[in-house]
C-alpha atoms as a PDB file:
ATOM      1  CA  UNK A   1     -10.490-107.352-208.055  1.00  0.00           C
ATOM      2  CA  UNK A   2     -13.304-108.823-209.759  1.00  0.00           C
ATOM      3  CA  UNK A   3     -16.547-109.760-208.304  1.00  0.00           C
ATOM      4  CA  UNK A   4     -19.717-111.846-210.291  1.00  0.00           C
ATOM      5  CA  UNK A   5     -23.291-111.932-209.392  1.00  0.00           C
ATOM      6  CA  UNK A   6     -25.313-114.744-210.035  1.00  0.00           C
ATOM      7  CA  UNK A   7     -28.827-115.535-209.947  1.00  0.00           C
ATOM      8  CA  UNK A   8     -30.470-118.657-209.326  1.00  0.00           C
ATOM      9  CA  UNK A   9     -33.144-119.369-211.541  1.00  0.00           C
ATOM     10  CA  UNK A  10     -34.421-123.011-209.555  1.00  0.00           C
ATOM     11  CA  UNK A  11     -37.668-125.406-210.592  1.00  0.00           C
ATOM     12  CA  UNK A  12     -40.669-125.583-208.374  1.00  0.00           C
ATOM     13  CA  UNK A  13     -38.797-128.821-207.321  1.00  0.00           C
ATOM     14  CA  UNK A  14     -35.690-127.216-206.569  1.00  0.00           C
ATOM     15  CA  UNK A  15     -37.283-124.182-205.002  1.00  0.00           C
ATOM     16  CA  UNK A  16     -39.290-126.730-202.849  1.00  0.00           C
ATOM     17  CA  UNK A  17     -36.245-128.788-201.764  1.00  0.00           C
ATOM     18  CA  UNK A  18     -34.299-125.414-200.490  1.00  0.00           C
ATOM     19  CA  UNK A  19     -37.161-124.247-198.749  1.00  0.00           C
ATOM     20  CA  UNK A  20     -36.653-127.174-197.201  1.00  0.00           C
ATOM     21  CA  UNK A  21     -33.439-126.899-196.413  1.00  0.00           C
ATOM     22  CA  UNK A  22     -34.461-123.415-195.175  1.00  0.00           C
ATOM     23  CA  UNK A  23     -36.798-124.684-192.880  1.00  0.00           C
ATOM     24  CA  UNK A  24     -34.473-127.729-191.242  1.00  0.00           C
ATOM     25  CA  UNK A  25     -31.801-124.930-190.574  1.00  0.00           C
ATOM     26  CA  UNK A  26     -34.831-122.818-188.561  1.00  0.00           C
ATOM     27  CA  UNK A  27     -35.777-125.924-186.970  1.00  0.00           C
ATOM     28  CA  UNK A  28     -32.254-127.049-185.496  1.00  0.00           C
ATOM     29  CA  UNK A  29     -31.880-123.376-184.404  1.00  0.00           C
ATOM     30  CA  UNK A  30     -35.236-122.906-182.651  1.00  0.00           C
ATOM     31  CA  UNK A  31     -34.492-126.873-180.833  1.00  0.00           C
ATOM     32  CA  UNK A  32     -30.978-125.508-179.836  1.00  0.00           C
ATOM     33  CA  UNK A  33     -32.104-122.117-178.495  1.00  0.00           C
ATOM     34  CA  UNK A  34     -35.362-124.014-176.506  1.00  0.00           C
ATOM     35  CA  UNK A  35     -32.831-126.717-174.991  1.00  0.00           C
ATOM     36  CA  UNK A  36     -30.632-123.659-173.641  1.00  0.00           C
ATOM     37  CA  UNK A  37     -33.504-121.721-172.638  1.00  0.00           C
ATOM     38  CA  UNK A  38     -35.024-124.196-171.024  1.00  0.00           C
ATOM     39  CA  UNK A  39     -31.581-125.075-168.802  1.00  0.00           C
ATOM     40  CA  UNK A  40     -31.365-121.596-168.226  1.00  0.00           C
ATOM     41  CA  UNK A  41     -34.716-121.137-166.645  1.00  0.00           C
ATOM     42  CA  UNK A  42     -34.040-124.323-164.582  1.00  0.00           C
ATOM     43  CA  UNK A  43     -30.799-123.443-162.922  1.00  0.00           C
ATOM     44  CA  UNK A  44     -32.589-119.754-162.277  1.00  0.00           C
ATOM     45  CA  UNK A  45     -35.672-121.341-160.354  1.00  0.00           C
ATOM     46  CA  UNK A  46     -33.082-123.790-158.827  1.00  0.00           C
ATOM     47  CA  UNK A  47     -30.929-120.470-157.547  1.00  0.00           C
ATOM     48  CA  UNK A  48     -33.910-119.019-156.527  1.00  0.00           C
ATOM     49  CA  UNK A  49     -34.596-121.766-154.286  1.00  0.00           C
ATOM     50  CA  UNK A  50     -31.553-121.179-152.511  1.00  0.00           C
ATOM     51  CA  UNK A  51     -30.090-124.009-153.917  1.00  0.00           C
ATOM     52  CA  UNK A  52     -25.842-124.216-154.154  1.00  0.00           C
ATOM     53  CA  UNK A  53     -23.932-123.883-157.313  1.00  0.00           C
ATOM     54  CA  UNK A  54     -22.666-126.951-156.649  1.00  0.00           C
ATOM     55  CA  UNK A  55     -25.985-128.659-156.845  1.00  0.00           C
ATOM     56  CA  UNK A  56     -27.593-126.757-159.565  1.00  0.00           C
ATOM     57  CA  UNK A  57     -28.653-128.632-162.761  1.00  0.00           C
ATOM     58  CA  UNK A  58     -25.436-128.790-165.042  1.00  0.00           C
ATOM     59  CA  UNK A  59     -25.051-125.932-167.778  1.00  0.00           C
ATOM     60  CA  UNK A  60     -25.408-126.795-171.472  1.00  0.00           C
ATOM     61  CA  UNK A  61     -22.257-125.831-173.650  1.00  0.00           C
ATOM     62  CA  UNK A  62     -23.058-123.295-176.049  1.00  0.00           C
ATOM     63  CA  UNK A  63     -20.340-124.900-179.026  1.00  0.00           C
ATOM     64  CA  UNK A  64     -21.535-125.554-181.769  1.00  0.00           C
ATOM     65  CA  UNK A  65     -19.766-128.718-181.641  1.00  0.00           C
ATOM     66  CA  UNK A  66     -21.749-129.677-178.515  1.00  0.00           C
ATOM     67  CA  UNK A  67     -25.076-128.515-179.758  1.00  0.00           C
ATOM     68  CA  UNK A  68     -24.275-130.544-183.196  1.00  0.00           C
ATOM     69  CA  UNK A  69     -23.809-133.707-180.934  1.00  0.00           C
ATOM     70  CA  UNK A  70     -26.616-133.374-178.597  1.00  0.00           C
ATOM     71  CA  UNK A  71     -28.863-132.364-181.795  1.00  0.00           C
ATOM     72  CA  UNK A  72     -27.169-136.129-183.415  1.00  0.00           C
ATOM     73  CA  UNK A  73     -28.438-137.714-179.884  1.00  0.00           C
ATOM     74  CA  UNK A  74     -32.055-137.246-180.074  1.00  0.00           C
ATOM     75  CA  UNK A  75     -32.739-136.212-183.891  1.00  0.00           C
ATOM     76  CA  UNK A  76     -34.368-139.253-184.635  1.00  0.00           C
ATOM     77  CA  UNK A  77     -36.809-138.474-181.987  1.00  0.00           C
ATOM     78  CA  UNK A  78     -37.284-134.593-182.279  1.00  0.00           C
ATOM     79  CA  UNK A  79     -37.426-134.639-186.038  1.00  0.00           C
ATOM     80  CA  UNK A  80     -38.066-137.968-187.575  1.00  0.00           C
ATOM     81  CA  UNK A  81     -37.781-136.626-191.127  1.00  0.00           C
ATOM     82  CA  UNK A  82     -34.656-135.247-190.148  1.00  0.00           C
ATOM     83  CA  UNK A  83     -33.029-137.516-193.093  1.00  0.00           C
ATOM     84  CA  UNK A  84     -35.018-135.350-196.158  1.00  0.00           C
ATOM     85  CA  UNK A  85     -32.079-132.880-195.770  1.00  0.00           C
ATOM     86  CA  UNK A  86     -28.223-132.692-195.938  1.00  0.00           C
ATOM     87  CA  UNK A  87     -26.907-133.082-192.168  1.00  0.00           C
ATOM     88  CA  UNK A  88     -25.191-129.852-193.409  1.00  0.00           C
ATOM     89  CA  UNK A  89     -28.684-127.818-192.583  1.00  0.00           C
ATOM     90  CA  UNK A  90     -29.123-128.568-189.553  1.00  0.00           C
ATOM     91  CA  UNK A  91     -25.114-127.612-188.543  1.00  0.00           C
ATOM     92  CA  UNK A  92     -25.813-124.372-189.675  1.00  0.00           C
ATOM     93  CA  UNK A  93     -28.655-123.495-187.937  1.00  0.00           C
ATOM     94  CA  UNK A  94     -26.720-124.797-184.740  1.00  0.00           C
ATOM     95  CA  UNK A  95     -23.713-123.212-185.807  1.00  0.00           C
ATOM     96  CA  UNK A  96     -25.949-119.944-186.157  1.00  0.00           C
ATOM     97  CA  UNK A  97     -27.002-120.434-183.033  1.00  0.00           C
ATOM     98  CA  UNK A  98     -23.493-121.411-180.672  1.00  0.00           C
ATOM     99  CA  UNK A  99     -22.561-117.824-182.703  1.00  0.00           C
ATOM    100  CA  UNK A 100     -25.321-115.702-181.661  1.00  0.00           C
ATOM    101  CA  UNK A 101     -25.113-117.157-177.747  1.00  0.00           C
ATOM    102  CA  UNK A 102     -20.803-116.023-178.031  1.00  0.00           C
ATOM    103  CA  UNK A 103     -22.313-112.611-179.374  1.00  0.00           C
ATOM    104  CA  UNK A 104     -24.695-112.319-177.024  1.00  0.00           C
ATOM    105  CA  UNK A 105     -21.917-113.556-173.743  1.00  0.00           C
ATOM    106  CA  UNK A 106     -19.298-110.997-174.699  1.00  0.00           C
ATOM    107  CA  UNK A 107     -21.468-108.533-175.440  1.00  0.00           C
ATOM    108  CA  UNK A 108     -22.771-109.048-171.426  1.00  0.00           C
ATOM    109  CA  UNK A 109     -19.744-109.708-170.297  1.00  0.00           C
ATOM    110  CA  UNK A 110     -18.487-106.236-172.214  1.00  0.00           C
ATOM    111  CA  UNK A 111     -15.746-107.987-173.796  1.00  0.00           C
ATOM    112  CA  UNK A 112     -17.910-106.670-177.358  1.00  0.00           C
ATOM    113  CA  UNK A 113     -17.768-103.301-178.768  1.00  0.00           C
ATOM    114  CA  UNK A 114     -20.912-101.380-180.441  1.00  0.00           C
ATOM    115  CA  UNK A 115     -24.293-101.861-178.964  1.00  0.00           C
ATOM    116  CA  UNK A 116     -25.582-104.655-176.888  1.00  0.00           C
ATOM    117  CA  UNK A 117     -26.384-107.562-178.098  1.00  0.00           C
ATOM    118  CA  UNK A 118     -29.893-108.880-177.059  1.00  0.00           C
ATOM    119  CA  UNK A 119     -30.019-112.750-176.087  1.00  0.00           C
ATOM    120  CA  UNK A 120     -31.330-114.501-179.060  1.00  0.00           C
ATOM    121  CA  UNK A 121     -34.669-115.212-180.800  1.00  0.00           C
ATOM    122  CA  UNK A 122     -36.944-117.759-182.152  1.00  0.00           C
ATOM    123  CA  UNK A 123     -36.878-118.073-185.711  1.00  0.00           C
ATOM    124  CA  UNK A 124     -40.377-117.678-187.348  1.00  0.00           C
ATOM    125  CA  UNK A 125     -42.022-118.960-190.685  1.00  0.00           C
ATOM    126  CA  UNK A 126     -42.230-115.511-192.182  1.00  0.00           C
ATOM    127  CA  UNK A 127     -38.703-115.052-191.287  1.00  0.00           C
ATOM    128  CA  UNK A 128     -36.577-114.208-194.637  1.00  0.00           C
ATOM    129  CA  UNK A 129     -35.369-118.121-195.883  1.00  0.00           C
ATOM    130  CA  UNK A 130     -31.393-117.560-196.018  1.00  0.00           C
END
């Protein structure tokens, strides 16, 4: 086997434009993990209100398939300079995301070996850009 390394040597233009990228990945992530922790916290206060299953406000699917089309639903409104960056950005963030919630599920569910996995976190500016 034969492995190179290669390092990337951009502009200020090009550094600026995958920043950007950077950024619009964090940014789907963060809206995806707010939406879900948002419906979580609403079906909780809606149990502890004694209300039935039946009744409670429906889940959210944690696929990244259904987080990519809710995210195509209201992107216009959420992120109006959504268009500044390849659609492929924001599916990773989301795809990041629907990953980290099936970590975090199996891991609860103990269907995960190794250590816990803790439920997932915000993504902040001073975060390392990947």
């Amino acid at each position: 086997m034969q492995a190179y390394r290669f390092a990337l040597a951009p502009s200020p233009v090009q550094e600026a434009a995958l920043r950007s990228h950077c950024g619009a990945q964090q940014f789907a992530f963060n809206w995806g993990l707010a939406k879900i922790k948002a419906n979580l916290a609403q079906r909780e206060a809606e149990r502890s209100y004694s209300v039935p299953d039946a009744e409670l406000t429906p889940s959210l699917s944690w696929s990244a398939y259904s987080l990519r089309k809710n995210w195509n639903r209201v992107k216009g409104e959420v992120a109006p300079w959504w268009g500044e960056n390849s659609k492929e950005a924001y599916s990773a963030g989301l795809a990041n995301l629907a990953a980290a919630l099936k970590n975090w599920g199996e891991s609860r569910e103990g269907k995960r070996n190794g250590p816990k996995v803790r439920f997932p976190r915000f993504k902040g500016k001073r975060a390392v850009l990947s």
